[in-house]
PDB file of N, CA and C in Angstrom:
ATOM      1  N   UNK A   1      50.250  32.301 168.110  1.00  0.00           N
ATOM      2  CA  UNK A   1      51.209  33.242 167.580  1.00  0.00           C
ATOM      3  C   UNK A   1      52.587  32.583 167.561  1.00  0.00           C
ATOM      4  N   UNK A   2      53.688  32.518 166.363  1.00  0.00           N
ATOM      5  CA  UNK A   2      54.691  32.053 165.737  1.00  0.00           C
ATOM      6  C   UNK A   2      55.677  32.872 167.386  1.00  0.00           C
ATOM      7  N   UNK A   3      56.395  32.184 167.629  1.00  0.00           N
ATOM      8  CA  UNK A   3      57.832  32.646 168.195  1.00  0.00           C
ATOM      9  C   UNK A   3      58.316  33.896 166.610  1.00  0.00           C
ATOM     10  N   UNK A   4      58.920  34.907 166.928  1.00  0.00           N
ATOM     11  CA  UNK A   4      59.288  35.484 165.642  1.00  0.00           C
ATOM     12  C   UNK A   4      60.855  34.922 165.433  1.00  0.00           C
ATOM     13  N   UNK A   5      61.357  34.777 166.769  1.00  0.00           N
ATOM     14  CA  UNK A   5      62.784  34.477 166.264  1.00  0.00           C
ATOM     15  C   UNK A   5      63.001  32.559 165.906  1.00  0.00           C
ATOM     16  N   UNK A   6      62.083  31.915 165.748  1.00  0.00           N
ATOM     17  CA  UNK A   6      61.557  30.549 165.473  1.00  0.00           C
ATOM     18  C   UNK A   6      61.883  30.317 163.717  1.00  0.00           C
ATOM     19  N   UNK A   7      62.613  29.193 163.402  1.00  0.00           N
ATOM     20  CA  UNK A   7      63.087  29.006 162.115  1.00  0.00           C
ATOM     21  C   UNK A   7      61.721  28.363 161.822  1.00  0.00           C
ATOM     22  N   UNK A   8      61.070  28.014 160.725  1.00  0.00           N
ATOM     23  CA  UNK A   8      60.185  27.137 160.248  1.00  0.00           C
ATOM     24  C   UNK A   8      60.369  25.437 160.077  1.00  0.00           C
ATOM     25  N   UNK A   9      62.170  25.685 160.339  1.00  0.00           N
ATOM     26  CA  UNK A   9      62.565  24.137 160.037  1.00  0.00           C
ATOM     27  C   UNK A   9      63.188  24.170 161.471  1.00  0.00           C
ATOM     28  N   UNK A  10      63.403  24.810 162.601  1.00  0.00           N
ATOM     29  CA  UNK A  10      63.656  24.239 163.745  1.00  0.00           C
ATOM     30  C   UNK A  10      62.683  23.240 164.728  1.00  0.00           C
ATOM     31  N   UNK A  11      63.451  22.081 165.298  1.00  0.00           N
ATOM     32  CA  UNK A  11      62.532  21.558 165.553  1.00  0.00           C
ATOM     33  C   UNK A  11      61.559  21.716 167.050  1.00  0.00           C
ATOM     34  N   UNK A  12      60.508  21.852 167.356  1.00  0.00           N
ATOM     35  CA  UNK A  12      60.022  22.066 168.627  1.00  0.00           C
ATOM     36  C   UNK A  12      60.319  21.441 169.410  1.00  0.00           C
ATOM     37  N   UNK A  13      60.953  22.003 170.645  1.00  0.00           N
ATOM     38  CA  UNK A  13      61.784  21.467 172.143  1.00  0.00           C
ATOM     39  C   UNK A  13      60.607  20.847 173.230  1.00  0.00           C
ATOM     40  N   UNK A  14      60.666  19.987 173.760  1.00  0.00           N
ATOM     41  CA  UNK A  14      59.684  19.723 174.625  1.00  0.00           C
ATOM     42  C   UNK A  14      59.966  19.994 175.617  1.00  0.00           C
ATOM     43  N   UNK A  15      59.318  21.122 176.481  1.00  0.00           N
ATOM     44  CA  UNK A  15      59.984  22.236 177.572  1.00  0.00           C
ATOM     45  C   UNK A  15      60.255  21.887 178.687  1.00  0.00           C
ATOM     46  N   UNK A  16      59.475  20.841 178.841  1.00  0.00           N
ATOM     47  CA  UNK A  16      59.540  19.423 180.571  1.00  0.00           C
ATOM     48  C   UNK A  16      61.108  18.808 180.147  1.00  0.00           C
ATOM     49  N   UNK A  17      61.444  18.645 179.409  1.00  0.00           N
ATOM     50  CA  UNK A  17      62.727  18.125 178.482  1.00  0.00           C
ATOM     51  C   UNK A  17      64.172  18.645 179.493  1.00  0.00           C
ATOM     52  N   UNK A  18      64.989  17.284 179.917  1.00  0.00           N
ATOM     53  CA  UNK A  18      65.957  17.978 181.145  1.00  0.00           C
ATOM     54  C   UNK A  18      67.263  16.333 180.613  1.00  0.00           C
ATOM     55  N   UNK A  19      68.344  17.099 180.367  1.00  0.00           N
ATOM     56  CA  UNK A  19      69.384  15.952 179.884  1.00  0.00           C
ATOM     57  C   UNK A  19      69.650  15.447 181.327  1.00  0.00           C
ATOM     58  N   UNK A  20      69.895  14.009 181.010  1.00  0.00           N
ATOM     59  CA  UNK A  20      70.744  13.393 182.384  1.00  0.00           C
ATOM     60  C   UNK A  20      71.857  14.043 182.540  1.00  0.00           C
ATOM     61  N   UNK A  21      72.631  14.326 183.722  1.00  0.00           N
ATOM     62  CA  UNK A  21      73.778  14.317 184.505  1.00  0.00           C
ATOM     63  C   UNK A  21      74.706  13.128 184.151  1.00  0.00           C
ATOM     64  N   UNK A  22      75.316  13.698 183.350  1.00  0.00           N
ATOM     65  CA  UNK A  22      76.693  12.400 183.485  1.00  0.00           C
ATOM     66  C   UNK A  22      77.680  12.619 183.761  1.00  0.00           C
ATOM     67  N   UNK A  23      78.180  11.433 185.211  1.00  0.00           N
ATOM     68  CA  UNK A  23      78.995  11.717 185.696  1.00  0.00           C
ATOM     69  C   UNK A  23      79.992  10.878 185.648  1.00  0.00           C
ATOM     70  N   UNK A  24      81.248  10.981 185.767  1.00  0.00           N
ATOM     71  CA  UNK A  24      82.198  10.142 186.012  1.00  0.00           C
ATOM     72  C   UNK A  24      82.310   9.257 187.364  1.00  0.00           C
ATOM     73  N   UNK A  25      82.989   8.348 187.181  1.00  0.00           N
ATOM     74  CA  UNK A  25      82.998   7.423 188.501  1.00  0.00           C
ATOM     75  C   UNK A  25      82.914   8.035 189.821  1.00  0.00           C
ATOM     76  N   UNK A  26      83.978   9.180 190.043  1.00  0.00           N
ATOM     77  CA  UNK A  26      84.704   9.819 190.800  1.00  0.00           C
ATOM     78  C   UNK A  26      83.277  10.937 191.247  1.00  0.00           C
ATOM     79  N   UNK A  27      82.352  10.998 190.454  1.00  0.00           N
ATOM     80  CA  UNK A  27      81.603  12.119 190.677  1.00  0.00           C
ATOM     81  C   UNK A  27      81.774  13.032 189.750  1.00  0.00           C
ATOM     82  N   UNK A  28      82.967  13.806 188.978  1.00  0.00           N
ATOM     83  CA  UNK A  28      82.763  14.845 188.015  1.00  0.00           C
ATOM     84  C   UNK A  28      81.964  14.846 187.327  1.00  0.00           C
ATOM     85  N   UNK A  29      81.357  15.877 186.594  1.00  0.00           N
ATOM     86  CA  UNK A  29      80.163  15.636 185.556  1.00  0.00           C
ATOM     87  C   UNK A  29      81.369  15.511 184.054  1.00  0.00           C
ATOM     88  N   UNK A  30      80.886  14.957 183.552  1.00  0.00           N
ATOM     89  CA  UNK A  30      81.689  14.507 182.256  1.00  0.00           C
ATOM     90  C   UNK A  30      82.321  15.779 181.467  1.00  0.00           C
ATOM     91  N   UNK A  31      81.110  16.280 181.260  1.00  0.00           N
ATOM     92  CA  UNK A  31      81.448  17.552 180.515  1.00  0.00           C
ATOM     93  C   UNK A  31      82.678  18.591 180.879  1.00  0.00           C
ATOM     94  N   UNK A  32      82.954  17.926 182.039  1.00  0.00           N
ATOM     95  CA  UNK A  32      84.018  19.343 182.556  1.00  0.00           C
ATOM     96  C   UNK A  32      85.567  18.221 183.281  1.00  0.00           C
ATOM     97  N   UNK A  33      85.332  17.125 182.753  1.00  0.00           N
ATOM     98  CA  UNK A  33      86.334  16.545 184.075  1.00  0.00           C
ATOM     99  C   UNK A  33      87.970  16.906 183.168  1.00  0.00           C
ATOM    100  N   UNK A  34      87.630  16.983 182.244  1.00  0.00           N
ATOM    101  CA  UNK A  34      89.069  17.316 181.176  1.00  0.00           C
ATOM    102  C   UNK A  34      89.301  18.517 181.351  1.00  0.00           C
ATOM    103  N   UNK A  35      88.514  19.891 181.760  1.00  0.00           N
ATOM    104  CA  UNK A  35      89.376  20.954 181.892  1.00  0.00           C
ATOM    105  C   UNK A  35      90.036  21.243 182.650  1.00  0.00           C
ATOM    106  N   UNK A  36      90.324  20.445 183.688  1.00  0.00           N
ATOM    107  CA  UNK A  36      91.143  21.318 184.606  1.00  0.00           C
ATOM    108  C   UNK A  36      92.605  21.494 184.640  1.00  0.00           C
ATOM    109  N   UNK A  37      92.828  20.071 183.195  1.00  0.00           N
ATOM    110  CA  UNK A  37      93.847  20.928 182.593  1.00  0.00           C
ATOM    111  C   UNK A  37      94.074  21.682 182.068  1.00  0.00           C
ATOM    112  N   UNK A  38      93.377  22.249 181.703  1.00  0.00           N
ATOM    113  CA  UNK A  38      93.581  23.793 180.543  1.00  0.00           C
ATOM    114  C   UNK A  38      93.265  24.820 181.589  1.00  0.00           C
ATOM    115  N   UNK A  39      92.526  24.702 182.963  1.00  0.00           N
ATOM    116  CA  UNK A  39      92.365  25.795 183.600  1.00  0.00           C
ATOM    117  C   UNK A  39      93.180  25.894 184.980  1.00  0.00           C
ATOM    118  N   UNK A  40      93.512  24.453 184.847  1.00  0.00           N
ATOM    119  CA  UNK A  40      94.771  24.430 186.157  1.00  0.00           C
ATOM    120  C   UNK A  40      96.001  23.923 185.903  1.00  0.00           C
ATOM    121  N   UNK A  41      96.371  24.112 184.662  1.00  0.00           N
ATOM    122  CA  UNK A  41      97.768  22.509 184.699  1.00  0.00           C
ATOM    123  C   UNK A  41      99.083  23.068 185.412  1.00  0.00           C
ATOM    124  N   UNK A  42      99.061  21.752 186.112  1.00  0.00           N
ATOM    125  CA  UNK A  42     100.253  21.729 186.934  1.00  0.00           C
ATOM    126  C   UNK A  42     101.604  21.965 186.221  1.00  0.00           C
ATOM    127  N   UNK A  43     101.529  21.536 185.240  1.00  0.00           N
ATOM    128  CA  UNK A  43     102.733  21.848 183.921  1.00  0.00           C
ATOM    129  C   UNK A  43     102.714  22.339 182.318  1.00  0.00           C
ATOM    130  N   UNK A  44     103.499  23.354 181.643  1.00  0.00           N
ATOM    131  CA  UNK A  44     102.808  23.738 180.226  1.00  0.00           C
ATOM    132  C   UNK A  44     104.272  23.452 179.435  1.00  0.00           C
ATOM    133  N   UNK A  45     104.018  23.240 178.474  1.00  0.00           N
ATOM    134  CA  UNK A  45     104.748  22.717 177.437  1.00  0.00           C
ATOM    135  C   UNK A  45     104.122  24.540 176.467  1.00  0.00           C
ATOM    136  N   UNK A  46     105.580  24.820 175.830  1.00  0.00           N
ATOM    137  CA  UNK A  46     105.244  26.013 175.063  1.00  0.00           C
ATOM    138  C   UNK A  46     105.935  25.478 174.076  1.00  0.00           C
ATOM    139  N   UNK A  47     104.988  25.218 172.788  1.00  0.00           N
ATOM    140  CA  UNK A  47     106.095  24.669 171.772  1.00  0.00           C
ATOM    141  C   UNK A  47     106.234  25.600 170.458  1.00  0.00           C
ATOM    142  N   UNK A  48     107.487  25.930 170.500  1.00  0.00           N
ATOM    143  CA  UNK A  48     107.640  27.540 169.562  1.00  0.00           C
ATOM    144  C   UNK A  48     107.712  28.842 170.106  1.00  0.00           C
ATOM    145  N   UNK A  49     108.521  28.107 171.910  1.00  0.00           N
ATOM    146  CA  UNK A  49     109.025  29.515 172.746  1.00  0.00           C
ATOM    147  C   UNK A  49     109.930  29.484 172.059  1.00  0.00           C
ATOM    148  N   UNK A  50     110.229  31.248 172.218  1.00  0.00           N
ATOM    149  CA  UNK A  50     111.173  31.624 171.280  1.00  0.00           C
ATOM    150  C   UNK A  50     112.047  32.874 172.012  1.00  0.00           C
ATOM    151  N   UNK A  51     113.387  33.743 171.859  1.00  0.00           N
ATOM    152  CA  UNK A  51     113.555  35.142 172.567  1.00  0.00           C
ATOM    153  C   UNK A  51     113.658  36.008 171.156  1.00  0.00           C
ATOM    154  N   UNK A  52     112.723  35.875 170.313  1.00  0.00           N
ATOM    155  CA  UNK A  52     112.576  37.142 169.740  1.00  0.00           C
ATOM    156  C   UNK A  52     111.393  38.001 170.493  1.00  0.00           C
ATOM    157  N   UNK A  53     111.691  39.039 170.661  1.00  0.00           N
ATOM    158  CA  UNK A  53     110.461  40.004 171.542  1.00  0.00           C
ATOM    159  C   UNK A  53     109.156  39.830 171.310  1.00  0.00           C
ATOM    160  N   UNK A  54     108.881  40.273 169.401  1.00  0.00           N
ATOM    161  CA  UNK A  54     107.650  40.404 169.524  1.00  0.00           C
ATOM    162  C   UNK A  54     107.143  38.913 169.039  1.00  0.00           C
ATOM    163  N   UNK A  55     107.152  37.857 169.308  1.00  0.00           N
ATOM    164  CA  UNK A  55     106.861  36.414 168.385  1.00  0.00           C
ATOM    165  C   UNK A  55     106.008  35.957 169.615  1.00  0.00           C
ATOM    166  N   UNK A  56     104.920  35.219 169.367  1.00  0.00           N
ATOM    167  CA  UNK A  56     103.972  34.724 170.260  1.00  0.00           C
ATOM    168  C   UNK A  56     105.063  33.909 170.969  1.00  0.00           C
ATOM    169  N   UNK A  57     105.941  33.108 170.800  1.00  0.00           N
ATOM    170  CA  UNK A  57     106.447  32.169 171.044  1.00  0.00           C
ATOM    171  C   UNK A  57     107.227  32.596 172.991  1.00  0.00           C
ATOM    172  N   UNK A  58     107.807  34.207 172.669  1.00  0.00           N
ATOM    173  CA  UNK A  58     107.973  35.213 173.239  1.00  0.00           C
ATOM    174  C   UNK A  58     106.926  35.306 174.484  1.00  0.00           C
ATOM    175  N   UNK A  59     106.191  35.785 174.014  1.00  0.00           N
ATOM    176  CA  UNK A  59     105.002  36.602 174.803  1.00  0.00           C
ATOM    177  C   UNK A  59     104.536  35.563 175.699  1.00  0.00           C
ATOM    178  N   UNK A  60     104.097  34.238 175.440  1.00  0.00           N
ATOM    179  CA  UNK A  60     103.632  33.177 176.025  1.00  0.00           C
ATOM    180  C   UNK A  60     104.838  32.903 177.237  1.00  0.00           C
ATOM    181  N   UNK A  61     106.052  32.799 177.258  1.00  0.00           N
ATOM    182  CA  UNK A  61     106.847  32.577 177.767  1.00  0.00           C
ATOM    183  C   UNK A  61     106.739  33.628 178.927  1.00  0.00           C
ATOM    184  N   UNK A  62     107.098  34.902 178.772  1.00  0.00           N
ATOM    185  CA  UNK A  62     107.191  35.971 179.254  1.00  0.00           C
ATOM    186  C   UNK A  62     105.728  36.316 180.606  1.00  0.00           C
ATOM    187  N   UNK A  63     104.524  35.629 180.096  1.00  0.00           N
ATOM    188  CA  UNK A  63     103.410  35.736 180.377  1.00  0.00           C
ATOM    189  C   UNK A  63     103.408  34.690 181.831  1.00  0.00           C
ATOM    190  N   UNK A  64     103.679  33.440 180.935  1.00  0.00           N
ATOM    191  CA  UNK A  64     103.665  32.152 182.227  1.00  0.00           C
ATOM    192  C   UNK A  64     104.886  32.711 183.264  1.00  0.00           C
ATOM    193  N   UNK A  65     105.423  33.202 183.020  1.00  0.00           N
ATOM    194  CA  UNK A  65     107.272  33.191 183.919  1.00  0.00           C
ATOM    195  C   UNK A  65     106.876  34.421 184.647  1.00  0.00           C
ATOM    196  N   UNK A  66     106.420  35.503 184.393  1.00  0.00           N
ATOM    197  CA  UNK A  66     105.974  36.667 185.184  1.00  0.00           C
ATOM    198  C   UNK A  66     104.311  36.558 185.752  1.00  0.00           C
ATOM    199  N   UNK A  67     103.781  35.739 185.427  1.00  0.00           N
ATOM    200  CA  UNK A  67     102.518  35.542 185.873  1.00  0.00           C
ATOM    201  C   UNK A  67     102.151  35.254 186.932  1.00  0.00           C
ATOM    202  N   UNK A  68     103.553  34.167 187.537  1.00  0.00           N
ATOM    203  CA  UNK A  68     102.834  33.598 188.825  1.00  0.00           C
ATOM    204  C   UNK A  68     102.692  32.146 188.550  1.00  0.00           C
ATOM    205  N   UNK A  69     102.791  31.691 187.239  1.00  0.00           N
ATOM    206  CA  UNK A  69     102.103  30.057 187.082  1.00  0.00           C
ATOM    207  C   UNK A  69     103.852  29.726 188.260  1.00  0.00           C
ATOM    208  N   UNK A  70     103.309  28.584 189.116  1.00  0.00           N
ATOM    209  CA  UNK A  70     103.913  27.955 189.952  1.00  0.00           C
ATOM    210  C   UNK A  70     104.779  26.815 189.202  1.00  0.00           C
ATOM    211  N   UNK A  71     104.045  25.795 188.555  1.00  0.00           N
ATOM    212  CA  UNK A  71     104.495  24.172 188.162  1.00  0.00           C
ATOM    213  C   UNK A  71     105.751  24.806 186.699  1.00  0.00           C
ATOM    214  N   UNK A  72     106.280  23.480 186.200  1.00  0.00           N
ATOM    215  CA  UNK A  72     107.451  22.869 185.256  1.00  0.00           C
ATOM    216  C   UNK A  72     106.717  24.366 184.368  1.00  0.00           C
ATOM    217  N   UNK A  73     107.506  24.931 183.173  1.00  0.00           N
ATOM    218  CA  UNK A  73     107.239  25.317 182.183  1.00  0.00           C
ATOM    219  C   UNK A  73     108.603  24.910 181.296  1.00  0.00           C
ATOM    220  N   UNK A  74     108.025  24.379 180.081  1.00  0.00           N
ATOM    221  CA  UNK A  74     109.253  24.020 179.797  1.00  0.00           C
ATOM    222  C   UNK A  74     108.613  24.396 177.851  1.00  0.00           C
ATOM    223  N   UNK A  75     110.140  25.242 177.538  1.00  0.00           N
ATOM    224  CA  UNK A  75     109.930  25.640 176.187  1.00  0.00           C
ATOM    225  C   UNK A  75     110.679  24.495 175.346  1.00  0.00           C
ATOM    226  N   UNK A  76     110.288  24.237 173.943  1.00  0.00           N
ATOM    227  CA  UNK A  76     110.244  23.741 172.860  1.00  0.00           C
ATOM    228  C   UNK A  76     110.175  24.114 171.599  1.00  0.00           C
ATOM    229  N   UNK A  77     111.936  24.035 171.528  1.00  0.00           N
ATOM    230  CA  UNK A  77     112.344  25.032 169.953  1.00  0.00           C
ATOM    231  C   UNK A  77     113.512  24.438 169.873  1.00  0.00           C
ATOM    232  N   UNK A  78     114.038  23.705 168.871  1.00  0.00           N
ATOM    233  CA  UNK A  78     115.236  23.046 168.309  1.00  0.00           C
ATOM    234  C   UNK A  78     115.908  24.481 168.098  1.00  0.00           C
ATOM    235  N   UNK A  79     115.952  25.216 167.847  1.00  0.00           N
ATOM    236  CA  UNK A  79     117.200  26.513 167.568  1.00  0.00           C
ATOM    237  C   UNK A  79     117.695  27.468 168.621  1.00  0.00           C
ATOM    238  N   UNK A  80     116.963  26.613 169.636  1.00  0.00           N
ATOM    239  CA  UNK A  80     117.669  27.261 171.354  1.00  0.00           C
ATOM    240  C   UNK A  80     118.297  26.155 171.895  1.00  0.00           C
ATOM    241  N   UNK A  81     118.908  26.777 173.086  1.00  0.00           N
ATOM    242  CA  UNK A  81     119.266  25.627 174.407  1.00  0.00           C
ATOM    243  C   UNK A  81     118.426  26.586 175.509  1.00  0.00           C
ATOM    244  N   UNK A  82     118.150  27.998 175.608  1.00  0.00           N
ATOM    245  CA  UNK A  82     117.260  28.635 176.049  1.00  0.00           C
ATOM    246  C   UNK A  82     116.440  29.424 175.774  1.00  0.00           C
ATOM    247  N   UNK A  83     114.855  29.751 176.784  1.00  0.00           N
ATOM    248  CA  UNK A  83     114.286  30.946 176.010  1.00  0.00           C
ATOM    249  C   UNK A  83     113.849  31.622 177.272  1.00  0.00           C
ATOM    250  N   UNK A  84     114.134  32.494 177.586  1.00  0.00           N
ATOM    251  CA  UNK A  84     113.744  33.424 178.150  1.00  0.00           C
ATOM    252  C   UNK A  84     114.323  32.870 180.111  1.00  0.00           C
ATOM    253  N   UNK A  85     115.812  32.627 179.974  1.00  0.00           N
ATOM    254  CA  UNK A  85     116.619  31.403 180.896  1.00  0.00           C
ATOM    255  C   UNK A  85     116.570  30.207 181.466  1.00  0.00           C
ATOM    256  N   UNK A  86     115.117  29.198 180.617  1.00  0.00           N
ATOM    257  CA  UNK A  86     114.472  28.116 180.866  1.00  0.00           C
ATOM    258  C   UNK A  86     115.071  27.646 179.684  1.00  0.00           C
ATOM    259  N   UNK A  87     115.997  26.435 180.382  1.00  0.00           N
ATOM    260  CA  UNK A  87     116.142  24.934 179.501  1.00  0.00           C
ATOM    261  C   UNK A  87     115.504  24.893 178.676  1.00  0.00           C
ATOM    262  N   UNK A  88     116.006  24.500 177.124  1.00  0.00           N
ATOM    263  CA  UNK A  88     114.486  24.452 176.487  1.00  0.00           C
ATOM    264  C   UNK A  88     114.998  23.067 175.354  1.00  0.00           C
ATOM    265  N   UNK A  89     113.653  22.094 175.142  1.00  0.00           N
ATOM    266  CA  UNK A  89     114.034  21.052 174.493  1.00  0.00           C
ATOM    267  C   UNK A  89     113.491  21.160 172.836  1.00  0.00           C
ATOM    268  N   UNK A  90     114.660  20.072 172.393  1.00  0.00           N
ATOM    269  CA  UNK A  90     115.028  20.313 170.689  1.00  0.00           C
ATOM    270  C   UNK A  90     112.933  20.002 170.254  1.00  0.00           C
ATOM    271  N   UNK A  91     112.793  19.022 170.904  1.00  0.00           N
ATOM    272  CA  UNK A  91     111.232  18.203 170.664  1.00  0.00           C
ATOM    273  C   UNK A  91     110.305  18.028 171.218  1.00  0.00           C
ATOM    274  N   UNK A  92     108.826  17.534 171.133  1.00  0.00           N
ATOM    275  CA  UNK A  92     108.206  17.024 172.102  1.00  0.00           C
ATOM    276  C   UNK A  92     108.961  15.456 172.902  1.00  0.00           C
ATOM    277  N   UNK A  93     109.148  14.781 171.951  1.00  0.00           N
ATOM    278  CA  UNK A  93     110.038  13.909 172.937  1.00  0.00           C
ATOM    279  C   UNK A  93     110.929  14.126 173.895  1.00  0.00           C
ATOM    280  N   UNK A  94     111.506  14.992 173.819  1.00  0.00           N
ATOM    281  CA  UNK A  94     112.500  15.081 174.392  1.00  0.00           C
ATOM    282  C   UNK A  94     112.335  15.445 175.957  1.00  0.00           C
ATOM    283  N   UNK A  95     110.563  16.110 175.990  1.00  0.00           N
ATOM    284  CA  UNK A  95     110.582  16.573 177.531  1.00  0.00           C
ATOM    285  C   UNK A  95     110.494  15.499 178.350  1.00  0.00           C
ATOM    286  N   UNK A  96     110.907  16.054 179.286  1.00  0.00           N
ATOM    287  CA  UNK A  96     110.909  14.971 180.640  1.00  0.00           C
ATOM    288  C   UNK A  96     109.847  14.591 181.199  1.00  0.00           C
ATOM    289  N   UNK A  97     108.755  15.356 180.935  1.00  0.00           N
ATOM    290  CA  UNK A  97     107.167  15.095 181.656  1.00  0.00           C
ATOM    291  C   UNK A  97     106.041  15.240 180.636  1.00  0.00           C
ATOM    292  N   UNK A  98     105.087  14.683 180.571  1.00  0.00           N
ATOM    293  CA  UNK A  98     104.339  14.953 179.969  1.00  0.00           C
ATOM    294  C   UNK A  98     103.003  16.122 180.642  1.00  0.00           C
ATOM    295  N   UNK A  99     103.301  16.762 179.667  1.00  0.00           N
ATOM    296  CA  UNK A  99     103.031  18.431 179.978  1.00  0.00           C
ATOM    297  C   UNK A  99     101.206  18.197 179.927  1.00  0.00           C
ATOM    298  N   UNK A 100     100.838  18.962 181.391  1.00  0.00           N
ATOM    299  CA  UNK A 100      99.606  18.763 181.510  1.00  0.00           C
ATOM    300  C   UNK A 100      98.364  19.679 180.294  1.00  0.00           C
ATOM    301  N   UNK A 101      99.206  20.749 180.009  1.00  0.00           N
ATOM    302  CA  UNK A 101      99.025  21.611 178.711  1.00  0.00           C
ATOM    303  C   UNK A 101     100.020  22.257 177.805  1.00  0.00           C
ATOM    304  N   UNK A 102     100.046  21.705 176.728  1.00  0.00           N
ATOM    305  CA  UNK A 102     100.876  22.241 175.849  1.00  0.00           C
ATOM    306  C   UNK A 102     100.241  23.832 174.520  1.00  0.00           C
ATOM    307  N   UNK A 103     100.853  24.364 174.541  1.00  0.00           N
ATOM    308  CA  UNK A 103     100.723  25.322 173.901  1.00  0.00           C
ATOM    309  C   UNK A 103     101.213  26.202 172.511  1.00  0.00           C
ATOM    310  N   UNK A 104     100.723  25.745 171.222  1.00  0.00           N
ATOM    311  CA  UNK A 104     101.337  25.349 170.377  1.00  0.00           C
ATOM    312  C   UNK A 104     101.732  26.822 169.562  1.00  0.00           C
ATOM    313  N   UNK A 105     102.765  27.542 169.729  1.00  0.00           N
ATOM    314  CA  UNK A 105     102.871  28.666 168.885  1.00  0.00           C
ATOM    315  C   UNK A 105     104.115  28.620 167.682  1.00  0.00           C
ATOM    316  N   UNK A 106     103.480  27.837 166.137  1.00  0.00           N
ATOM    317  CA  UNK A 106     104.334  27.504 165.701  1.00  0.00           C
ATOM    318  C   UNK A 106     103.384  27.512 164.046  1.00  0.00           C
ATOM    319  N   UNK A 107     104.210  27.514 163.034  1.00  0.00           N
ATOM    320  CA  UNK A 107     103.549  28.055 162.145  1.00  0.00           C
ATOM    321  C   UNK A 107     102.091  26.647 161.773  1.00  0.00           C
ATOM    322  N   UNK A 108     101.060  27.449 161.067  1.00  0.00           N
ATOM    323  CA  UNK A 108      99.751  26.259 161.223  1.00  0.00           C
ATOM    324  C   UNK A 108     100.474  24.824 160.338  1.00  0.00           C
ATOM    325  N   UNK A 109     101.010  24.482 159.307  1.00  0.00           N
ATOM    326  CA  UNK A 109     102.069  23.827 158.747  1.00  0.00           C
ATOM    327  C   UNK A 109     102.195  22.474 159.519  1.00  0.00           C
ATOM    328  N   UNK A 110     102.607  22.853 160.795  1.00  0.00           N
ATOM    329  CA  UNK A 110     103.016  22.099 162.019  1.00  0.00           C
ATOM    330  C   UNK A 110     102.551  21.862 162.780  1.00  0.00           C
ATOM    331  N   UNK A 111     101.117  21.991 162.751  1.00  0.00           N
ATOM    332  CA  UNK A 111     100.124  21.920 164.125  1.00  0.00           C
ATOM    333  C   UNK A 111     100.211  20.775 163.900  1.00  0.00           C
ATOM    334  N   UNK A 112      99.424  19.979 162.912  1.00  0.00           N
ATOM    335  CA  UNK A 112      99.033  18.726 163.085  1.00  0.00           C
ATOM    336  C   UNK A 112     100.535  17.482 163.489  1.00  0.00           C
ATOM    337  N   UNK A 113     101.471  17.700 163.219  1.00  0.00           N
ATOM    338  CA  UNK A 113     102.304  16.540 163.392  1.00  0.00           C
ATOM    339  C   UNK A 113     102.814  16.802 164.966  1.00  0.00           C
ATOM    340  N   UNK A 114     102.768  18.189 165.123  1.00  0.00           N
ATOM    341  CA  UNK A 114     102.928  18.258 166.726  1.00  0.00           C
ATOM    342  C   UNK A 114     101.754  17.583 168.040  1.00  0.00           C
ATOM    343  N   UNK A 115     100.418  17.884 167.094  1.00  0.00           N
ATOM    344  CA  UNK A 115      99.596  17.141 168.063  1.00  0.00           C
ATOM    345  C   UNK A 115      99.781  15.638 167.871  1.00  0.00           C
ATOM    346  N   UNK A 116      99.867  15.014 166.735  1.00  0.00           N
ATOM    347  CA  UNK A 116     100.516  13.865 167.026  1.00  0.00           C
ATOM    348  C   UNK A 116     102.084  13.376 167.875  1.00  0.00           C
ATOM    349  N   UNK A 117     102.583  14.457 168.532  1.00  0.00           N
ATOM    350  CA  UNK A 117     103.669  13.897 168.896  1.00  0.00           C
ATOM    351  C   UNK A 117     103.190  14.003 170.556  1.00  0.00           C
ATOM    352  N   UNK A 118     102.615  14.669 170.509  1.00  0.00           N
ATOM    353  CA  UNK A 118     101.884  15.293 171.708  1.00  0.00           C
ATOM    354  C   UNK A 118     100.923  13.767 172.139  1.00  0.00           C
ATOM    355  N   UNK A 119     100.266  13.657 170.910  1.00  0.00           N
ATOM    356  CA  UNK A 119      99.357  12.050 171.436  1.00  0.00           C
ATOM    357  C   UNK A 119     100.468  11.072 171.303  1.00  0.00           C
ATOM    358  N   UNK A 120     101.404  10.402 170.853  1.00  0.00           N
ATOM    359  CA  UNK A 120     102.389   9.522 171.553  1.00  0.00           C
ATOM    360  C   UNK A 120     102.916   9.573 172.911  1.00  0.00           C
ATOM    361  N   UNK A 121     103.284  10.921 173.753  1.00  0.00           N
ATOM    362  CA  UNK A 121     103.828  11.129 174.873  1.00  0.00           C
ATOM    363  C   UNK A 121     103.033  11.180 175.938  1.00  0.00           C
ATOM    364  N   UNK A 122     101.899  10.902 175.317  1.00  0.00           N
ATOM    365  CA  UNK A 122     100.545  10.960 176.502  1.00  0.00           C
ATOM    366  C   UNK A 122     100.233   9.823 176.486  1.00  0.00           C
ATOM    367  N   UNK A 123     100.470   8.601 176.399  1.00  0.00           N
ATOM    368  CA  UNK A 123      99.839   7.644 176.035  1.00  0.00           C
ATOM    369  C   UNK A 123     100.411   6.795 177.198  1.00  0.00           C
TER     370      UNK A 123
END
């Protein structure tokens, strides 16, 4: 009897079938050793904090600063010197650290040359 939820062109799994563990030097398993910046970073880069109320740029700011996050937050918007009473720089160059997560709220237009500025300062 057919599996019913079984495509005709999927291919059959061999059920003894078990991927290696790969781990990093250190021991992490590979698959996870990169998040713990996105689930712990010691520092966030908000690029397109902003103090208009309702603008993501806003909310993100407002969120990290009343949240509790401990480490650097540092906003990124050439048309401030502040956002929400945090220093805030004209560029990605311009920050002082390289931000363990950056957070990009800025029109889609600009994503891509920001993640490239983002991969120069990490390097």
């Amino acid at each position: 009897m057919r599996n019913r939820h079984a495509s005709e062109n999927e291919p059959v799994r061999d059920p003894g079938f078990k991927f290696k563990k790969q781990t990093t030097p250190t021991g992490i398993p590979r698959s996870i050793r990169n998040l713990k910046h996105l689930f712990r970073p010691r520092s966030v880069a908000v690029i397109g904090a902003s103090n208009q109320a309702d603008s993501v740029g806003a909310v993100l700011m407002r969120n990290l600063l009343q949240g509790g996050f401990a480490g650097p937050v540092m906003p990124v918007n050439p048309k401030y010197t502040a956002v929400a009473g945090v220093l805030t720089y004209p560029d990605v160059a311009s920050l002082p650290l390289t931000p363990d997560l950056a957070v990009i709220a800025t029109p889609p237009a600009t994503v891509r040359a920001l993640i490239g500025e983002l991969a120069v300062i990490s390097l």
